[in-house]
Protein backbone atom coordinates (compact mmCIF):
# COMPACT_ATOMS: atom_id res chain seq x y z
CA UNK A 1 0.00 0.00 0.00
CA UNK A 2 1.10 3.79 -0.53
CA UNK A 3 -0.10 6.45 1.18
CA UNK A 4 0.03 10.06 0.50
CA UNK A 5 -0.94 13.49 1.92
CA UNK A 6 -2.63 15.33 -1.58
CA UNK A 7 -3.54 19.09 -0.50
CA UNK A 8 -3.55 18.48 3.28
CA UNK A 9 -5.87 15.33 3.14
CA UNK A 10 -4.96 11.51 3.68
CA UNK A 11 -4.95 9.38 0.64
CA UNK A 12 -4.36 6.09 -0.46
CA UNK A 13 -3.09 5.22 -3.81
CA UNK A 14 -5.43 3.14 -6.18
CA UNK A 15 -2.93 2.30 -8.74
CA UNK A 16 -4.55 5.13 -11.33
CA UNK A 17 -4.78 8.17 -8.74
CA UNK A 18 -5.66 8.57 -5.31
CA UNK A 19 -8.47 8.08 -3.08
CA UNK A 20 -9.32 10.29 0.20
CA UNK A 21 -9.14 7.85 2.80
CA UNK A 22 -11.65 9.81 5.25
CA UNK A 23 -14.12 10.10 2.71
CA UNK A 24 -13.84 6.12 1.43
CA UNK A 25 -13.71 4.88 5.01
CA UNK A 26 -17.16 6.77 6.28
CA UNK A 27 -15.47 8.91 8.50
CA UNK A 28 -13.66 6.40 10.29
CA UNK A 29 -10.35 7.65 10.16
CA UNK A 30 -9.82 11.49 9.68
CA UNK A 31 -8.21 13.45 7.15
CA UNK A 32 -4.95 14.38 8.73
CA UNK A 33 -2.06 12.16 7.73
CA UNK A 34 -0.58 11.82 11.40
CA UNK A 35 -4.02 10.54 12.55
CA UNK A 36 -3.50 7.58 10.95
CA UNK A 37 -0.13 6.61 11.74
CA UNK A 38 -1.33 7.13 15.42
CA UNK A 39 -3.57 4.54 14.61
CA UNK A 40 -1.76 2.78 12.32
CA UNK A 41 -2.76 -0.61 12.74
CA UNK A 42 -6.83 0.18 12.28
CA UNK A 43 -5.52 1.84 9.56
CA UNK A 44 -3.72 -1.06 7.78
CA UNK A 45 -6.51 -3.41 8.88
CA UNK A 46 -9.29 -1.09 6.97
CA UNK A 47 -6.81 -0.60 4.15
CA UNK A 48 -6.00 -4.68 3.36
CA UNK A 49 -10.02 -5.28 3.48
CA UNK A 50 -10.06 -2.72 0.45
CA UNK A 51 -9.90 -2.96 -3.44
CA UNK A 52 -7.99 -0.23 -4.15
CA UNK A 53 -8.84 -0.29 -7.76
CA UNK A 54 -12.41 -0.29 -6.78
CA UNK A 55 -12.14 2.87 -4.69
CA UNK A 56 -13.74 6.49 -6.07
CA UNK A 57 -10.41 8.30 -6.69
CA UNK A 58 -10.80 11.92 -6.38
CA UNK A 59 -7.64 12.97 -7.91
CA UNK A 60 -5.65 11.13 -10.89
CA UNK A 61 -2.30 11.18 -11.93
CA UNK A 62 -1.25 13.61 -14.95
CA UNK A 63 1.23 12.21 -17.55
CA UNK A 64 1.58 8.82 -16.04
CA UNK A 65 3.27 10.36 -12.96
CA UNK A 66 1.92 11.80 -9.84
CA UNK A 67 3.33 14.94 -10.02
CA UNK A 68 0.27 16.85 -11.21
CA UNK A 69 -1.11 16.04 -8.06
CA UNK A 70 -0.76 18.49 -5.23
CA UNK A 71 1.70 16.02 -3.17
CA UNK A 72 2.43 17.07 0.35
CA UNK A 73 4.97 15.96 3.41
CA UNK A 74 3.74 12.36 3.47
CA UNK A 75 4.12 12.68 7.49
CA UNK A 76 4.39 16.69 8.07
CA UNK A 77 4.33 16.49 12.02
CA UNK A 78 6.47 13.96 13.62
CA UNK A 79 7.45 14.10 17.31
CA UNK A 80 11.18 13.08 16.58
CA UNK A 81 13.51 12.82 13.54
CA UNK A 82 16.67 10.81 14.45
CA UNK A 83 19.30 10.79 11.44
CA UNK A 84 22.31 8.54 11.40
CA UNK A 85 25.73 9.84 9.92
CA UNK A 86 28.53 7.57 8.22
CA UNK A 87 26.46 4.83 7.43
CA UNK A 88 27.73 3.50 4.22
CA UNK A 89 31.49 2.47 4.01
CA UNK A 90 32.71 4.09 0.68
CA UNK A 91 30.38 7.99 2.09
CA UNK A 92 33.08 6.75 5.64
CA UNK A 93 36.32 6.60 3.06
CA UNK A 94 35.09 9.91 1.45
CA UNK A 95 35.18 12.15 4.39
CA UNK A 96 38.60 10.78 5.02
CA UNK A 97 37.59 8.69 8.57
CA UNK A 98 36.91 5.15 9.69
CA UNK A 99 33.89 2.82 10.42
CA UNK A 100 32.15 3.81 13.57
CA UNK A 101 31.96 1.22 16.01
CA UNK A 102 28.14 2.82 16.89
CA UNK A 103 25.46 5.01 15.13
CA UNK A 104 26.26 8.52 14.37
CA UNK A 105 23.32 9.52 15.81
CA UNK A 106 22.16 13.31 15.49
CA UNK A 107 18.64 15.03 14.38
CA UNK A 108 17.35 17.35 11.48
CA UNK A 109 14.01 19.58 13.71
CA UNK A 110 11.03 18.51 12.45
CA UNK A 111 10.90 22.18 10.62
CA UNK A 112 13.15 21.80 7.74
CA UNK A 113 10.77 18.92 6.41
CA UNK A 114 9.41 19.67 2.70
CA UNK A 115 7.29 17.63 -0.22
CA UNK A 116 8.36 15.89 -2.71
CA UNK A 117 8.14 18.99 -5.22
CA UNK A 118 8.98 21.41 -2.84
CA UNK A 119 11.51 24.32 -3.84
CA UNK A 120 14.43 24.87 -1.69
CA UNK A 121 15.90 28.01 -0.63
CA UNK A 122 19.13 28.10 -0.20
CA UNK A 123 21.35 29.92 2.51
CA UNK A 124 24.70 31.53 2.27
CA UNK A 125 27.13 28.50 2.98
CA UNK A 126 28.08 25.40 0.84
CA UNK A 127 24.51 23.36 0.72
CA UNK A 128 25.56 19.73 -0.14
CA UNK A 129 23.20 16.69 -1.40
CA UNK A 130 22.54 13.06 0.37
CA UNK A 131 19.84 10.83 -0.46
CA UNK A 132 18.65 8.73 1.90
CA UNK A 133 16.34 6.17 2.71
CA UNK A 134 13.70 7.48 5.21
CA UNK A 135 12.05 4.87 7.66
CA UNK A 136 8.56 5.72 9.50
CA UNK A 137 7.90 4.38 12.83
CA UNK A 138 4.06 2.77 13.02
CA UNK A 139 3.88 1.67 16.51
CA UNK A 140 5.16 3.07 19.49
CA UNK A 141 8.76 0.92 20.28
CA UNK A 142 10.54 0.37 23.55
CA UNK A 143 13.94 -2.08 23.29
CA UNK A 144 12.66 -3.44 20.13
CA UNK A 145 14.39 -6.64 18.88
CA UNK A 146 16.21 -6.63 15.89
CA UNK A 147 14.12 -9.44 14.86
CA UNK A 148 11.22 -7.26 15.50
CA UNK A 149 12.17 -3.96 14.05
CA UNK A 150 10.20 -4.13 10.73
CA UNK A 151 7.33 -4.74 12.82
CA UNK A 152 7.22 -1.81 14.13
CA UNK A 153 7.50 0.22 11.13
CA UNK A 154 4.36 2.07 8.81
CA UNK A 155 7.12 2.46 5.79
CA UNK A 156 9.42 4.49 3.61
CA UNK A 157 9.90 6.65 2.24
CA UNK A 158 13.06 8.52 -0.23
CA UNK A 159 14.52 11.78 1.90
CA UNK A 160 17.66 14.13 1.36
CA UNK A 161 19.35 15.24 4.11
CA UNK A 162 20.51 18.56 2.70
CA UNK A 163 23.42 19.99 4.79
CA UNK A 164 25.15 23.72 4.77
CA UNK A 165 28.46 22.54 5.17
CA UNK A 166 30.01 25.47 6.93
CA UNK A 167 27.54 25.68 9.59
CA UNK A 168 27.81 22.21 9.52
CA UNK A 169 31.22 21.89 10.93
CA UNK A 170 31.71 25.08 12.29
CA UNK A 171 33.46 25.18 15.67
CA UNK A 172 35.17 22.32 17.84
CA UNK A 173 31.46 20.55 18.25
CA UNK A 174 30.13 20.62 15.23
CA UNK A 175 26.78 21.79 14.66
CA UNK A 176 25.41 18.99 13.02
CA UNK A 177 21.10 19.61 13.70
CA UNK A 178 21.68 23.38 12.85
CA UNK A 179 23.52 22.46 9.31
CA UNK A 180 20.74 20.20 8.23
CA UNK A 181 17.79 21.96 9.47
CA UNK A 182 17.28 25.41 7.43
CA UNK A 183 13.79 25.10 6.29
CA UNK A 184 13.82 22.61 3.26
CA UNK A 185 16.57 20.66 4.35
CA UNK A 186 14.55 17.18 4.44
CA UNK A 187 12.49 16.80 1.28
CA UNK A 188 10.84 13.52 1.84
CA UNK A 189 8.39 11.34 0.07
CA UNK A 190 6.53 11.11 -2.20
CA UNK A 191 4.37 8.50 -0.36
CA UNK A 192 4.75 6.34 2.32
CA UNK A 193 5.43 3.02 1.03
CA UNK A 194 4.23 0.02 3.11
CA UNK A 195 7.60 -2.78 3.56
CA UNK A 196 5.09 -5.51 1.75
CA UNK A 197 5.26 -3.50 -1.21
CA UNK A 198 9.08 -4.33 -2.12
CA UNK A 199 10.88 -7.71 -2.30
CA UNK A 200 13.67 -6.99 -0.13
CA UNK A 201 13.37 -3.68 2.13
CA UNK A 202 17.42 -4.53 3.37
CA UNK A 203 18.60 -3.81 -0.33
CA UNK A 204 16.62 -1.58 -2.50
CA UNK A 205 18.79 1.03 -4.42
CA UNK A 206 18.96 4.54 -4.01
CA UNK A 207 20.51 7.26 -5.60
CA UNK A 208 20.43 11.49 -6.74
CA UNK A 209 21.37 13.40 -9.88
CA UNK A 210 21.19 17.40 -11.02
CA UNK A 211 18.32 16.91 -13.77
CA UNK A 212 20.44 18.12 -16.35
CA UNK A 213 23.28 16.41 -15.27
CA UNK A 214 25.06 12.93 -14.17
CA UNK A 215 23.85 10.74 -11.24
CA UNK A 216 25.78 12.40 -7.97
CA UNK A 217 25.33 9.17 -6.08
CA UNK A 218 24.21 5.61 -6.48
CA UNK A 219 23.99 2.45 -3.69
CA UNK A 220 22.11 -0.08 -2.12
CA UNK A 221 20.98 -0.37 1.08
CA UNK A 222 22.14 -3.51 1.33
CA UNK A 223 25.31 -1.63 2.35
CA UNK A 224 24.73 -0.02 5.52
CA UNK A 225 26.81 -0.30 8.07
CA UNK A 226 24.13 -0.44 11.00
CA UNK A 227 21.28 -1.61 9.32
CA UNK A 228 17.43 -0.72 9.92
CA UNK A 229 16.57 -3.43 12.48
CA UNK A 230 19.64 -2.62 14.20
CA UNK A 231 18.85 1.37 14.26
CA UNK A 232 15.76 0.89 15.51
CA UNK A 233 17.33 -1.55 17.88
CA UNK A 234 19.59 0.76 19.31
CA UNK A 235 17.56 4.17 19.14
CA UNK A 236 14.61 2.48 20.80
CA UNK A 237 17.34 0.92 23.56
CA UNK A 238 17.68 4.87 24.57
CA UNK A 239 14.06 6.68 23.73
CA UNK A 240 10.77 5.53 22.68
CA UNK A 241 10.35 5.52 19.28
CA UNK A 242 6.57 6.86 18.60
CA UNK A 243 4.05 7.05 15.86
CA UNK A 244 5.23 8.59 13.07
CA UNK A 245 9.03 9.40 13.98
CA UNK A 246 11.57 9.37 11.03
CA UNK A 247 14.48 8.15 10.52
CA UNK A 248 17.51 8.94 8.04
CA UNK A 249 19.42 6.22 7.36
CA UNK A 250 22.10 7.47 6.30
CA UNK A 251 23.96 8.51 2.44
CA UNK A 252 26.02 6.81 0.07
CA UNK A 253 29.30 7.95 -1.39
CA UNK A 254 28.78 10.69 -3.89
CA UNK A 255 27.99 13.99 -1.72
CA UNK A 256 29.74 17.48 -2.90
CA UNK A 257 32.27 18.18 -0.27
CA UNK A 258 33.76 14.63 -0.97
CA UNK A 259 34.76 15.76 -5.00
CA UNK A 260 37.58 17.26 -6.51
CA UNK A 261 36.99 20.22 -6.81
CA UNK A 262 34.04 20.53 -4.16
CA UNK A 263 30.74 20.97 -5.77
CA UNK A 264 27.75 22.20 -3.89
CA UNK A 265 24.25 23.01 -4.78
CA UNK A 266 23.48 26.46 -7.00
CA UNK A 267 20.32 28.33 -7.53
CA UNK A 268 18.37 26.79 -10.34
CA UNK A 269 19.74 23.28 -9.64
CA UNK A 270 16.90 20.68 -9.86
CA UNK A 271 17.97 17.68 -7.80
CA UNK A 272 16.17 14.42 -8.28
CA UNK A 273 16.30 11.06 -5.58
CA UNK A 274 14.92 8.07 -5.62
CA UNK A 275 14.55 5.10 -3.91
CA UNK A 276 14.16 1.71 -5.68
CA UNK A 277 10.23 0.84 -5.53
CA UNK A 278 9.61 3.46 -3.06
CA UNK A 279 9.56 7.05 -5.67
CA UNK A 280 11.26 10.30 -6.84
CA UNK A 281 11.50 13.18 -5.40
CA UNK A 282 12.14 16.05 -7.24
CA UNK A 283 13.25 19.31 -5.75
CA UNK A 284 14.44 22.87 -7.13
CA UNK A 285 17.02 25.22 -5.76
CA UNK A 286 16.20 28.38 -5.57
CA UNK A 287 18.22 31.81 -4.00
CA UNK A 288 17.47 33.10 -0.96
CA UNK A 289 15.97 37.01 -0.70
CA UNK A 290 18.47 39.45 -0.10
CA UNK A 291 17.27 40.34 3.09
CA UNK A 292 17.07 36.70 4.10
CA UNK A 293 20.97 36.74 3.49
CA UNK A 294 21.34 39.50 5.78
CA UNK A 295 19.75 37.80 8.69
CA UNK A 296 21.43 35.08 8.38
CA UNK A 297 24.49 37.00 8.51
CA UNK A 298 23.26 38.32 11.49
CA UNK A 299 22.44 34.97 12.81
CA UNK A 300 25.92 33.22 12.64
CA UNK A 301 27.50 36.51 13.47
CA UNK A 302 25.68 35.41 17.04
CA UNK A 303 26.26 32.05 16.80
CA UNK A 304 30.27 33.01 16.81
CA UNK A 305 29.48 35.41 19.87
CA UNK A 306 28.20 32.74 22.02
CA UNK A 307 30.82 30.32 20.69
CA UNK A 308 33.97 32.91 21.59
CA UNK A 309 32.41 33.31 25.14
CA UNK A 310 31.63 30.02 26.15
């Protein structure tokens, strides 16, 4: 199954467009798309007793894609977005460092989300590319098995964790949230893909390229270093992993501050990920106002205040 959130409302794909799940269930689950992942499993249970080819869609898709639909965040309000760095061996060798023996754990604020089509303004800095694939938590997780991580997932979905690069690593602790959390920074989507939809949700293959230009990066998932189960192993060892909490699973090799010469992301770029089985996202860059450059002038002219006097 693949859900999506079309103009605000809860949908489910029929295979030709989309169908609003409120509507097509009588009311039984609203329209807000973090309703139902807060009840996920009524959800899933109404949703396998249905003929989705059978259901009234309201909205189809234009030019055999479902871009001319107005396709929102997929899950616009979660509680917590955890986001693991260094995950994939040859993205390690690129940044010049070696395997972590744990998780890289850090987190994007749930602010810097954006759609699938969403433009992306970009701030003064070096704003780099890594596609990723996004997992959604379904059921609320304490020490959670590895053998019964999937379990407890709704599904994924394709994400970028864009990063300003100079914020990024600015000072002796680097400021890893603030770098990858200017509004924008996580594009995800462009539904939420249930795991029984692909053969093998521990090696699907992912990958992002400039529209008019070569693929930036290409893996399989099959590569991480900590896997799903074991993230959700580990971050639900610590916190409670809730209804509708991402998490980034980290980038392949490929990113812009890895090449030779560096290479980051310019106004009017068009970068497009995708996830094997999962979807495409497809997001432009666009320059920032030039007032908006001024306060963020401003803004890290503070942030190197406090970080001189403390």
């Amino acid at each position: 199954m693949r859900f999506a959130n079309i103009g605000g409302r809860l949908a489910i794909s029929t295979g030709g467009g989309y169908a609003d799940v409120a509507a097509a269930s009588g009311g039984q689950f609203g329209p807000a798309a973090m309703e139902g992942l807060e009840n996920w499993s009524g959800l899933r249970a109404w949703a396998d007793r249905q003929d989705a080819a059978a259901l009234e869609p309201y909205l189809l898709e234009g030019s055999g894609e479902k871009g001319a639909v107005d396709l929102r965040i997929p899950v616009p309000e979660p509680r917590q977005v955890f986001a693991i760095g260094l995950n994939y061996r040859d993205h390690v060798a690129e940044s010049g460092l070696t395997d972590p023996s744990t998780p890289a754990v850090f987190t994007k604020f749930p602010t810097c989300l954006a759609g699938p089509r969403d433009s992306v303004v970009l701030p003064p800095g070096s704003v780099d590319w890594e596609v990723e694939l996004v997992v959604v938590i379904g059921r609320r997780g304490e020490h959670v098995s590895e053998g019964a991580a999937w379990s407890h997932v709704a599904g994924v979905m394709v994400g970028q964790d864009l990063s300003e690069r100079q914020l990024q690593l600015a000072g002796p602790a680097p400021q890893f949230s603030l770098g990858k959390s200017f509004p924008g920074f996580g594009p995800i989507g462009p539904e939420l893909v249930t795991v029984d939809e692909l053969a093998d949700p521990d090696d699907l293959a992912l990958g992002c390229r400039l529209e008019d230009g070569d693929v930036l990066q290409s893996g399989r998932t099959r590569d991480l270093i900590f896997p799903v189960p074991e993230l959700i192993a580990r971050l639900s060892a610590v916190c409670p992993l809730l209804p509708g909490d991402l998490i980034f699973t980290g980038t392949p090799a490929g990113v812009g501050g890895g090449r030779k010469p560096p290479r980051f992301l310019r106004p009017g770029d068009v970068l497009v990920s995708w996830v094997e089985g999962v979807g495409t996202l497809r997001n432009r860059m666009v320059a920032a106002p030039a007032s908006a450059g001024a306060a963020d002038q401003h803004s890290r002219q503070v942030l190197d205040l406090t970080h001189t006097t403390h």
